[in-house]
C-alpha atoms as a PDB file:
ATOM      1  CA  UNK A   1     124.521  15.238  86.715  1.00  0.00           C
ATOM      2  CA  UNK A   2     121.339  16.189  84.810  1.00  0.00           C
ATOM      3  CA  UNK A   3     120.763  14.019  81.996  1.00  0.00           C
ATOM      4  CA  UNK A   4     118.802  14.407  78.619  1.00  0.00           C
ATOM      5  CA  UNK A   5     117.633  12.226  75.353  1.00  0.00           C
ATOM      6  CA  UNK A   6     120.830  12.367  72.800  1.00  0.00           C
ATOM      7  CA  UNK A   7     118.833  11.034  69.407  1.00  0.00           C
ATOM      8  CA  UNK A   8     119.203  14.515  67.898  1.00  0.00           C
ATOM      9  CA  UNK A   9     122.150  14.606  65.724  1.00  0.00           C
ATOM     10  CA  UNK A  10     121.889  17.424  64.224  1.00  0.00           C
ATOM     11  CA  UNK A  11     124.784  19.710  64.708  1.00  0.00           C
ATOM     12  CA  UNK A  12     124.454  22.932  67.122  1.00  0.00           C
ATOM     13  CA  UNK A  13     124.426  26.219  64.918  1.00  0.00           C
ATOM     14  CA  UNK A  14     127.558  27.911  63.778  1.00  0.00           C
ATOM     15  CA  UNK A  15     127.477  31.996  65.095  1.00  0.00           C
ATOM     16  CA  UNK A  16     129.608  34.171  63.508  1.00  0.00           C
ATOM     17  CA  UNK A  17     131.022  38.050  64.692  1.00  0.00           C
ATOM     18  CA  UNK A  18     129.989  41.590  62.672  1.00  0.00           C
ATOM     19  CA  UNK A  19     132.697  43.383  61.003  1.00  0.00           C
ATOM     20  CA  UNK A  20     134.450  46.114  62.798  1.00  0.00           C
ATOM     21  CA  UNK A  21     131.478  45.845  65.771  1.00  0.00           C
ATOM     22  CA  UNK A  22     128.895  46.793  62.826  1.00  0.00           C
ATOM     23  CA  UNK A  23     125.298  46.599  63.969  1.00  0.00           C
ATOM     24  CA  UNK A  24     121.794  47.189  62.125  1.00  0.00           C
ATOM     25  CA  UNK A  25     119.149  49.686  63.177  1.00  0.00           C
ATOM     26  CA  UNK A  26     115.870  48.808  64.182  1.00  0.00           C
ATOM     27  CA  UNK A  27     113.389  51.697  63.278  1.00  0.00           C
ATOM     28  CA  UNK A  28     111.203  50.204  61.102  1.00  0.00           C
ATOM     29  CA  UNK A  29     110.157  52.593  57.565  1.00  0.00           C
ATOM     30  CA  UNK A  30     108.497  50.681  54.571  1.00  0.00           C
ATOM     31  CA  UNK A  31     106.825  46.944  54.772  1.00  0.00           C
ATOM     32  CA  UNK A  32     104.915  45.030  52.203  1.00  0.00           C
ATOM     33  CA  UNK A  33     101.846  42.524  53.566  1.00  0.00           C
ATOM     34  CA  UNK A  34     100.800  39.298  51.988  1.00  0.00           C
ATOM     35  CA  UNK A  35      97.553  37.543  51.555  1.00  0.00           C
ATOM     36  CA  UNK A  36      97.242  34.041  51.652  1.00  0.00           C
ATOM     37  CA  UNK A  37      97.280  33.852  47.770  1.00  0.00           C
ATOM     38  CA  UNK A  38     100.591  35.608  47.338  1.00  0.00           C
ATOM     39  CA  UNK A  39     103.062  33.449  45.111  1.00  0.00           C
ATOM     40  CA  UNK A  40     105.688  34.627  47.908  1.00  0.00           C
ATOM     41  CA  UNK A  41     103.714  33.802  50.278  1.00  0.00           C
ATOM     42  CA  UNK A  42     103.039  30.507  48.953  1.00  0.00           C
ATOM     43  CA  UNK A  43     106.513  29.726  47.391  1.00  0.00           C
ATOM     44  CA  UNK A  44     108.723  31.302  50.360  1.00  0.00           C
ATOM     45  CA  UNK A  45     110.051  33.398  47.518  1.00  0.00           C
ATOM     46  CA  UNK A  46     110.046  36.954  48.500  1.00  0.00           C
ATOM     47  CA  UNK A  47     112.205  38.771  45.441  1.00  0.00           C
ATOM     48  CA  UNK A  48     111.383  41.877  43.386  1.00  0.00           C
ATOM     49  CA  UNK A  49     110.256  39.947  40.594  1.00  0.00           C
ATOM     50  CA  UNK A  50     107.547  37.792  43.126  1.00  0.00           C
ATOM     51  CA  UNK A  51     106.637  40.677  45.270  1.00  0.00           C
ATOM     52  CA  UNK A  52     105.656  43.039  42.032  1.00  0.00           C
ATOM     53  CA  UNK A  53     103.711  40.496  40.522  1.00  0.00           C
ATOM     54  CA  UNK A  54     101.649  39.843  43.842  1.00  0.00           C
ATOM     55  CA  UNK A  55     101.550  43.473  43.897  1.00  0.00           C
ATOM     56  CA  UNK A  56     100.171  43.958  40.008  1.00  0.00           C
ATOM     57  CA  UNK A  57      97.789  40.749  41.641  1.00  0.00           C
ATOM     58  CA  UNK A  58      96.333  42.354  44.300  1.00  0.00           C
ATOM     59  CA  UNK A  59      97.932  39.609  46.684  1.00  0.00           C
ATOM     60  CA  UNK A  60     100.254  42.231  48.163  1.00  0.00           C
ATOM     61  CA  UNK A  61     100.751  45.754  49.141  1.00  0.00           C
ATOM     62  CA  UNK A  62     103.242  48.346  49.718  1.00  0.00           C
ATOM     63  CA  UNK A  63     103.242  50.692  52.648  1.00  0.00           C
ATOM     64  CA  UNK A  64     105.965  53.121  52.442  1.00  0.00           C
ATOM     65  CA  UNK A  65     107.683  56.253  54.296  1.00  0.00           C
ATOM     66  CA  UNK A  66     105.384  54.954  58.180  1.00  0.00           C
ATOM     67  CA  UNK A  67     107.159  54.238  61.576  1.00  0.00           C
ATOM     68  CA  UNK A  68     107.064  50.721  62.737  1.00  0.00           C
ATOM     69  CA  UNK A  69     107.416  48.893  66.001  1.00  0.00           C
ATOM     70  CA  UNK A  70     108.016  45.154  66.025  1.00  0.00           C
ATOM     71  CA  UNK A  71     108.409  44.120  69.782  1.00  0.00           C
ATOM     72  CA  UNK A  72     110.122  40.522  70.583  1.00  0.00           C
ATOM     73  CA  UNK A  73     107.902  38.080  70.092  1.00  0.00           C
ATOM     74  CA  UNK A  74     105.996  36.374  72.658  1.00  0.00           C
ATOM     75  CA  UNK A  75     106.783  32.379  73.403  1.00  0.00           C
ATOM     76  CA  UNK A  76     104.028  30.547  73.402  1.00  0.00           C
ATOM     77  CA  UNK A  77     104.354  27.199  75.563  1.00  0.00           C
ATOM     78  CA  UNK A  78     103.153  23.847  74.716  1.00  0.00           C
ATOM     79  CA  UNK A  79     100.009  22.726  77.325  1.00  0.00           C
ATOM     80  CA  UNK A  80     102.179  20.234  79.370  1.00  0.00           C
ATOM     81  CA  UNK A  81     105.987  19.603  79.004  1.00  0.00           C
ATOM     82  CA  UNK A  82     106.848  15.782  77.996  1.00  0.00           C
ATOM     83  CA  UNK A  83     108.460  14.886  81.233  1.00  0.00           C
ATOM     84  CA  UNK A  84     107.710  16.057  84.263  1.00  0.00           C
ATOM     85  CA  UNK A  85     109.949  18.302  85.844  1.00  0.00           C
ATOM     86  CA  UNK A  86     111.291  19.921  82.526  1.00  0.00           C
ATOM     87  CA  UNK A  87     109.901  23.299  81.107  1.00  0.00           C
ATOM     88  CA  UNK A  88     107.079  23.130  78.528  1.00  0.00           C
ATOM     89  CA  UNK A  89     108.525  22.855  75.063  1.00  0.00           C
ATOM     90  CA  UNK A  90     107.812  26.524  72.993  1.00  0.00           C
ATOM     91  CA  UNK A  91     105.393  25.696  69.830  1.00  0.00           C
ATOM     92  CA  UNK A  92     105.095  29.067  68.296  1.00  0.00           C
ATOM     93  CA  UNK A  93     105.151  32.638  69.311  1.00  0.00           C
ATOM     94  CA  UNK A  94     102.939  35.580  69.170  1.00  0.00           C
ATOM     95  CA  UNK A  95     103.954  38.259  67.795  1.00  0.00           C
ATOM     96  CA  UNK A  96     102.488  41.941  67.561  1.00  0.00           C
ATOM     97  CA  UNK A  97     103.808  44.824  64.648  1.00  0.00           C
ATOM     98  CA  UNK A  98     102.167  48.451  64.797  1.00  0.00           C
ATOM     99  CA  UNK A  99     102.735  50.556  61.678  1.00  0.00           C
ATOM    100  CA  UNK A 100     101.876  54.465  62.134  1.00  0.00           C
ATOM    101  CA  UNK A 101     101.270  55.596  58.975  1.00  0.00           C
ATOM    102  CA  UNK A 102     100.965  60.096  58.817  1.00  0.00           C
ATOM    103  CA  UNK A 103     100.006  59.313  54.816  1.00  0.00           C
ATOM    104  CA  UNK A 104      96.657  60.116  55.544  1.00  0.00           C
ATOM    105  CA  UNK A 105      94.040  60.594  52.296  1.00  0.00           C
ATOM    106  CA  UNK A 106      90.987  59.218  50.527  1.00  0.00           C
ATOM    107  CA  UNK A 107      92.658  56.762  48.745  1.00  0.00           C
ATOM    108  CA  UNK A 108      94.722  55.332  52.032  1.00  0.00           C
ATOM    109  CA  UNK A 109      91.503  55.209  54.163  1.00  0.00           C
ATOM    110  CA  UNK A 110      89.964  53.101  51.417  1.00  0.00           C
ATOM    111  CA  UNK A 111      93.199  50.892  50.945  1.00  0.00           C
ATOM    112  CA  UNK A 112      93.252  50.675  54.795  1.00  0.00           C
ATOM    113  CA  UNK A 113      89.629  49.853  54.957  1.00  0.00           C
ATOM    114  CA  UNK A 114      90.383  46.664  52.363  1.00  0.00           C
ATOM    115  CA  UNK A 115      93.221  45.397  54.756  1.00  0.00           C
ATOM    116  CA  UNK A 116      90.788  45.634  58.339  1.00  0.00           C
ATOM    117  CA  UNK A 117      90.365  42.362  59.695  1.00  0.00           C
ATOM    118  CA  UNK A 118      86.947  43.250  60.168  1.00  0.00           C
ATOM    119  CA  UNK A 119      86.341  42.868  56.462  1.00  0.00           C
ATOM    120  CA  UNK A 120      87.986  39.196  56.769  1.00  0.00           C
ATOM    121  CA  UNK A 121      91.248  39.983  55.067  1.00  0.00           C
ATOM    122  CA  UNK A 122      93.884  37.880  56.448  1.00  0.00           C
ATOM    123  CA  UNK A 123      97.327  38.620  56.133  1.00  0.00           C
ATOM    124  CA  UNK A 124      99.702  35.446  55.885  1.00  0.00           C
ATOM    125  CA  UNK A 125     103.206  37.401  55.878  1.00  0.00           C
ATOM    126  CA  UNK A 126     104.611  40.739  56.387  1.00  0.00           C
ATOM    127  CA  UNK A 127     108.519  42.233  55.265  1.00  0.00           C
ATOM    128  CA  UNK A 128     109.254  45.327  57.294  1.00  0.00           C
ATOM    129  CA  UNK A 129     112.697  46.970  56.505  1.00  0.00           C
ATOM    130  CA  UNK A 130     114.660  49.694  58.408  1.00  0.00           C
ATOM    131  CA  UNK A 131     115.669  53.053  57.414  1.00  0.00           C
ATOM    132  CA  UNK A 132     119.025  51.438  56.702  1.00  0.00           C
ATOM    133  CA  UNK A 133     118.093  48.725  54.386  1.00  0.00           C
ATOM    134  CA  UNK A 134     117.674  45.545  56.473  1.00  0.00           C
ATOM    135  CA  UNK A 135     114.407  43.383  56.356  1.00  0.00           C
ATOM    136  CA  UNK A 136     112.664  40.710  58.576  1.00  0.00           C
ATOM    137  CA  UNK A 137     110.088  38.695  57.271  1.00  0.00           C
ATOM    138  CA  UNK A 138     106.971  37.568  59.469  1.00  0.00           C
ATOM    139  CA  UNK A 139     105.090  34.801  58.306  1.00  0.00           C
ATOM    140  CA  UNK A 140     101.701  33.946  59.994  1.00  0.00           C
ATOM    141  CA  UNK A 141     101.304  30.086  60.773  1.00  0.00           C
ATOM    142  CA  UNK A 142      97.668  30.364  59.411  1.00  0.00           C
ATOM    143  CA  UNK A 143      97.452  34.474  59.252  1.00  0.00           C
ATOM    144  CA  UNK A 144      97.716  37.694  61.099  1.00  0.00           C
ATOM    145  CA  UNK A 145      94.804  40.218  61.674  1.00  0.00           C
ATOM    146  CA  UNK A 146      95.380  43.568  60.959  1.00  0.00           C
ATOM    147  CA  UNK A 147      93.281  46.470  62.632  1.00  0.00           C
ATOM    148  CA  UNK A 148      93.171  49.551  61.584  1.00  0.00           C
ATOM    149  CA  UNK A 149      92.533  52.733  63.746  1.00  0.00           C
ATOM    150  CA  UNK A 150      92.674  56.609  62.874  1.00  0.00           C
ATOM    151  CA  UNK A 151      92.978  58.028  66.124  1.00  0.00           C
ATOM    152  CA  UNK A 152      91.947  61.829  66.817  1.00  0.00           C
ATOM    153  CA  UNK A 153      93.068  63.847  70.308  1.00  0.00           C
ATOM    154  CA  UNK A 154      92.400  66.511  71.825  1.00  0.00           C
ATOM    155  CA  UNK A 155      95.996  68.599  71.047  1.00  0.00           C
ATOM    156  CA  UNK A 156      96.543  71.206  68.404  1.00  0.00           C
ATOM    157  CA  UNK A 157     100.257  69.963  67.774  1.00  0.00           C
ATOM    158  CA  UNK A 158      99.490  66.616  67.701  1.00  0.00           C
ATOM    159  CA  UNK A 159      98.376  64.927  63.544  1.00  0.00           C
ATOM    160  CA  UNK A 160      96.053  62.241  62.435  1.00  0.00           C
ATOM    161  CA  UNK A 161      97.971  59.105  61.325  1.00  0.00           C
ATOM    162  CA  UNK A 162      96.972  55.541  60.655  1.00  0.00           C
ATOM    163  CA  UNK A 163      97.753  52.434  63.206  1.00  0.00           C
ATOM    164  CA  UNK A 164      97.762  49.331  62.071  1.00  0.00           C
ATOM    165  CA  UNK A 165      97.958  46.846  64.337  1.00  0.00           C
ATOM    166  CA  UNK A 166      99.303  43.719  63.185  1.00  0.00           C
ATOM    167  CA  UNK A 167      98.814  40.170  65.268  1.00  0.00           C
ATOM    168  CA  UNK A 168      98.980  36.624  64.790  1.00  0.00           C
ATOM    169  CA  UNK A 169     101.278  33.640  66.087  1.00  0.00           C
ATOM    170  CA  UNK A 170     104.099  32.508  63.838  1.00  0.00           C
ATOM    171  CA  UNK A 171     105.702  28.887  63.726  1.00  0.00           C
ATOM    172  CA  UNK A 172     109.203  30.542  64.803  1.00  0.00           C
ATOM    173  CA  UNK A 173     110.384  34.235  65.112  1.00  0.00           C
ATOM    174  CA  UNK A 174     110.749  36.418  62.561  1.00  0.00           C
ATOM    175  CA  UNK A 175     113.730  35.844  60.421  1.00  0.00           C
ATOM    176  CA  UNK A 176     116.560  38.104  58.522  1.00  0.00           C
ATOM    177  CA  UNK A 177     116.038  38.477  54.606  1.00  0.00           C
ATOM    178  CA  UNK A 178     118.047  40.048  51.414  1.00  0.00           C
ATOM    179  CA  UNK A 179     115.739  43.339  51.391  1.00  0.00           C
ATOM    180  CA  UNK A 180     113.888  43.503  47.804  1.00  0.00           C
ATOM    181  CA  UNK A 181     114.491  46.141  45.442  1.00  0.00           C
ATOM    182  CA  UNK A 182     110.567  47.718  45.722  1.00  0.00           C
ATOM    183  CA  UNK A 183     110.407  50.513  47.932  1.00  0.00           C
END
């Protein structure tokens, strides 16, 4: 029989079953991104109150009424596993959010323009929340970088839209929060 180290004593997690088989949607609508400044950021305190003021700051933004696409993050291995023979411990993950954004005007291009990595903004968290109401928060373990793109083709029924492309690696996956009152 396999054997492995016992000095962890901390308990395993407690799961626990959704109401009547409820479930929560996944199509992404508003999100709000975070510099490294942002008092939630900093404080792991994302509520109205914290999020408006980093917002009023100009540590935070808004991006409402967009369609956004958070794919599972990626596991990132450790170089070597500890003893031979066992898989490589995960250290973080990589994770990659696209936000298409059809609010296109001046104003957005110039608000998108401030948020391109190529200007050497860095984003250190990001709250996306679902057409229903539920939000996961994304924090960066140093920061994301966010590209922005305004792509044209070549069809007459097709519209110009924003992506943002949002990647960075994050300590551990993104994790469930009470959705703030801003959007």
């Amino acid at each position: 029989m396999p054997t492995c180290d016992t000095y962890c004593i901390t308990p395993m997690p407690e799961h626990t079953v959704n109401d009547c088989g409820e479930t929560v949607a996944a199509g992404g609508k508003n999100s709000v991104t975070f510099d490294c400044q942002s008092a939630a950021y900093q404080n792991t305190d994302y509520t109205k109150l914290t999020i408006e003021q980093d917002v009023a700051d100009g540590y935070a933004t808004i991006i409402k009424d967009t369609m956004i696409d958070a794919p599972d993050a990626t596991p990132n291995a450790a170089s070597a596993a500890a003893v031979a023979g066992e898989e490589p411990v995960i250290k973080s993950y990589t994770q990659t959010l696209t936000i298409s954004d059809p609010n296109i005007s001046e104003l957005n291009d110039a608000a998108y323009e401030e948020l391109d990595a190529t200007n050497g903004r860095k984003i250190a968290a990001v709250i996306t929340t679902t057409v229903d109401g539920h939000s996961e928060l994304y924090e960066a373990i140093s920061s994301f970088q966010m590209t922005i793109t305004k792509p044209s083709t070549g069809s007459v029924d097709d519209f110009i839209k924003y992506t943002s492309t949002i990647t960075g690696k994050m300590k551990n996956k993104s994790k469930m929060i009470a959705t703030p009152d801003i959007y």
